[in-house]
Protein backbone atom coordinates (compact mmCIF):
# COMPACT_ATOMS: atom_id res chain seq x y z
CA UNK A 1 2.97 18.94 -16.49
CA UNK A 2 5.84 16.42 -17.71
CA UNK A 3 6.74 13.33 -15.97
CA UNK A 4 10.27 15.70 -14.25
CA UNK A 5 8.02 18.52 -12.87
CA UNK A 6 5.33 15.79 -11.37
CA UNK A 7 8.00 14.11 -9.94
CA UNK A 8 9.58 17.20 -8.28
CA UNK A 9 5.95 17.82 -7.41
CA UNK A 10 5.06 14.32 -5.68
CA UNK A 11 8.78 12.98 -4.67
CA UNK A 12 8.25 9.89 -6.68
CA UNK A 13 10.70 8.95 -8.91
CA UNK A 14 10.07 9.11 -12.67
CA UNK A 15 10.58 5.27 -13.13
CA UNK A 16 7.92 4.85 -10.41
CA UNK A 17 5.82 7.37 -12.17
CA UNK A 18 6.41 5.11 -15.44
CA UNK A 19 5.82 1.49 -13.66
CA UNK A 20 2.11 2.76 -12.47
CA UNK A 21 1.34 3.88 -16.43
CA UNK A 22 2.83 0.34 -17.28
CA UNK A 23 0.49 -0.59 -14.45
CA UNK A 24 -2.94 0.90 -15.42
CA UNK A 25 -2.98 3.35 -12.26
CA UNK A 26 -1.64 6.99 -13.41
CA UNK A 27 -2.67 7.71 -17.19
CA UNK A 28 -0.32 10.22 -19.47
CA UNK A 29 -1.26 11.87 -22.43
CA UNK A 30 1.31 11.68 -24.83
CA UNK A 31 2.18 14.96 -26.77
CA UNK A 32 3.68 14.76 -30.38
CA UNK A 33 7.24 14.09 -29.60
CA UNK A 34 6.16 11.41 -27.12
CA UNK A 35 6.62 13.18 -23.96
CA UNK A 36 4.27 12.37 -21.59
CA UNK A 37 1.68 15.01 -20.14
CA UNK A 38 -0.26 14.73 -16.93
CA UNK A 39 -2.91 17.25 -15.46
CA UNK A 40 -3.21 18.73 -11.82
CA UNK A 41 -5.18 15.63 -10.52
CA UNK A 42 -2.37 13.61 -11.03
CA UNK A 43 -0.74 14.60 -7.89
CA UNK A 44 -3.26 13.61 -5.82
CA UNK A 45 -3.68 10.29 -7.92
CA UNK A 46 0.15 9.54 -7.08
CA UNK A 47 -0.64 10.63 -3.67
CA UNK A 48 -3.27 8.38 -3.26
CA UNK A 49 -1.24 5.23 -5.07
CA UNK A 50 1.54 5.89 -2.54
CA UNK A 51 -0.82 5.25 0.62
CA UNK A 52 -2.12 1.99 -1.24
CA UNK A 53 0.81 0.74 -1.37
CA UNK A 54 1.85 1.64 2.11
CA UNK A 55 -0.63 0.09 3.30
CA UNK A 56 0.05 -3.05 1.41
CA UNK A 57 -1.79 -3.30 -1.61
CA UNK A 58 -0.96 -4.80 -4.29
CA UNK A 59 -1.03 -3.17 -8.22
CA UNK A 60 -3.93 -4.92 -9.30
CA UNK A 61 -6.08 -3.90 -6.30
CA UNK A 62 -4.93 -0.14 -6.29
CA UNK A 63 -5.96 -0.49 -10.32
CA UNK A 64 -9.34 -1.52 -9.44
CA UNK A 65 -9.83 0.48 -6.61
CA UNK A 66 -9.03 3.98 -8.00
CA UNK A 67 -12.27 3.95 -10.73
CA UNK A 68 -14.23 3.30 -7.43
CA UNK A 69 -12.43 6.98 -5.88
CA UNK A 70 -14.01 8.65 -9.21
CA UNK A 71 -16.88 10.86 -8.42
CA UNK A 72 -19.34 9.17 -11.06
CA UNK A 73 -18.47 5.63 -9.83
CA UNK A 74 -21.29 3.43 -9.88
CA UNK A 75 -20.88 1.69 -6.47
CA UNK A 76 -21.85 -1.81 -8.12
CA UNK A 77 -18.25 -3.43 -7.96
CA UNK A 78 -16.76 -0.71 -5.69
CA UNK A 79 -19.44 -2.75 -2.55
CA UNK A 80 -17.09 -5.45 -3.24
CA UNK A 81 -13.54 -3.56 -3.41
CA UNK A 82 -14.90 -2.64 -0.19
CA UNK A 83 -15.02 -5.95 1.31
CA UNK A 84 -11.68 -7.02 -0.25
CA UNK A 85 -10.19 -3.89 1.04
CA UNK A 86 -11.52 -5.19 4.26
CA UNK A 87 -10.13 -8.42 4.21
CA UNK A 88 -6.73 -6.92 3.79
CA UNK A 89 -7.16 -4.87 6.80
CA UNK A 90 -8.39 -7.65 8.96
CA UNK A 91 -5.46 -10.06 7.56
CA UNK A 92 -3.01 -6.96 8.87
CA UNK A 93 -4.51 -7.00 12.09
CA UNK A 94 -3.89 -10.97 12.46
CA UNK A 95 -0.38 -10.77 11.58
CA UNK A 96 -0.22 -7.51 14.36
CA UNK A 97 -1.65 -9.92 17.05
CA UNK A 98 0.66 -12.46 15.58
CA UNK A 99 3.84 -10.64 15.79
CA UNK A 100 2.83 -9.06 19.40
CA UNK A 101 2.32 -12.59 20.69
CA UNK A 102 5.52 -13.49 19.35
CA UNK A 103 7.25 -10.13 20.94
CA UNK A 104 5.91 -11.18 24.23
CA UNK A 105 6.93 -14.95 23.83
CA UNK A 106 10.55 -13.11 23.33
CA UNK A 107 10.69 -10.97 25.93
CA UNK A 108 9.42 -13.28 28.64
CA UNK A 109 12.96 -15.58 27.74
CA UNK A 110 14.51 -12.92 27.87
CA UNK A 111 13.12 -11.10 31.24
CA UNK A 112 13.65 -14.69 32.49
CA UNK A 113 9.79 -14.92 33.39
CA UNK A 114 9.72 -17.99 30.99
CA UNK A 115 12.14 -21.03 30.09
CA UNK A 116 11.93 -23.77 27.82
CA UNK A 117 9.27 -26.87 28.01
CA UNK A 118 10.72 -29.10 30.34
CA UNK A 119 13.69 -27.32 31.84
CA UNK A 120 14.13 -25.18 34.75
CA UNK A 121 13.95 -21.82 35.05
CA UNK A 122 17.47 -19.82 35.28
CA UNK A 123 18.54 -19.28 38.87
CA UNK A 124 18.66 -16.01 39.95
C-alpha cells in the first residue's frame, strides 16, 4: 500500500508516516517512480510506534526496541531494552507520586486545611 492508503488505514498523517522512515522505525520500499510502498505489517508497526510514543518514548528507544518485537530476535540486547524500558516506567511513576503530592499540597490551601509556614490559618 502507498503512504495515502496507510495513512487512511492507521490515522497518522503522511508527514508522520515520513518522520519515522527519516527515523529508522517504519521502512518503505520505494517503487520506480519513487513512491513509497509498505506491506500489511506496517499497520501494526505504526500502531505499535504510536503507543511508544504515548507512553513517552523517545525515537531512538522505539528504534531499538522494535528489532527486539521481531519474532527471530535474539534476546541478547532486547534483556537490556527491557530494563531501560523499565526505568522509564519507574521514572513515570515518580513524577505520578510527584504531581499527586503536589495536587494534595494544592487542595489542602485551598480546602483551607493548610496555610502558609508561619501564619495563621484563615478564620472561618
Amino acid at each position: 500500500m502507498r503512504i495515502g492508503e496507510l495513512a487512511r488505514v492507521t490515522g497518522v498523517s503522511t508527514r508522520s508516516l515520513r518522520y519515522y522512515e527519516a527515523q529508522g522505525l517504519l521502512p518503505a520500499e520505494r517503487t520506480a517512480n519513487g513512491y513509497r510502498e509498505y506491506d500489511e505489517r506496517a499497520v501494526r508497526q505504526v500502531a505499535f510506534i504510536q503507543d511508544l510514543y504515548r507512553a513517552g518514548l523517545s525515537s531512538q528507544l522505539i528504534r531499538d526496541i522494535i528489532p527486539c518485537t521481531a519474532p527471530e530476535s535474539s534476546g541478547g540486547d532486547c534483556d537490556a531494552l527491557v530494563a531501560r524500558v523499565r526505568q522509564v516506567r519507574d521514572q513515570l511513576a515518580r513524577q505520578e507520586r510527584q504531581l499527586a503530592d503536589r495536587r494534595e499540597m494544592l487542595e489542602r490551601y485551598l480546602s483551607g486545611a493548610a496555610s502558609p509556614a508561619g501564619l495563621a490559618p484563615p478564620a472561618p
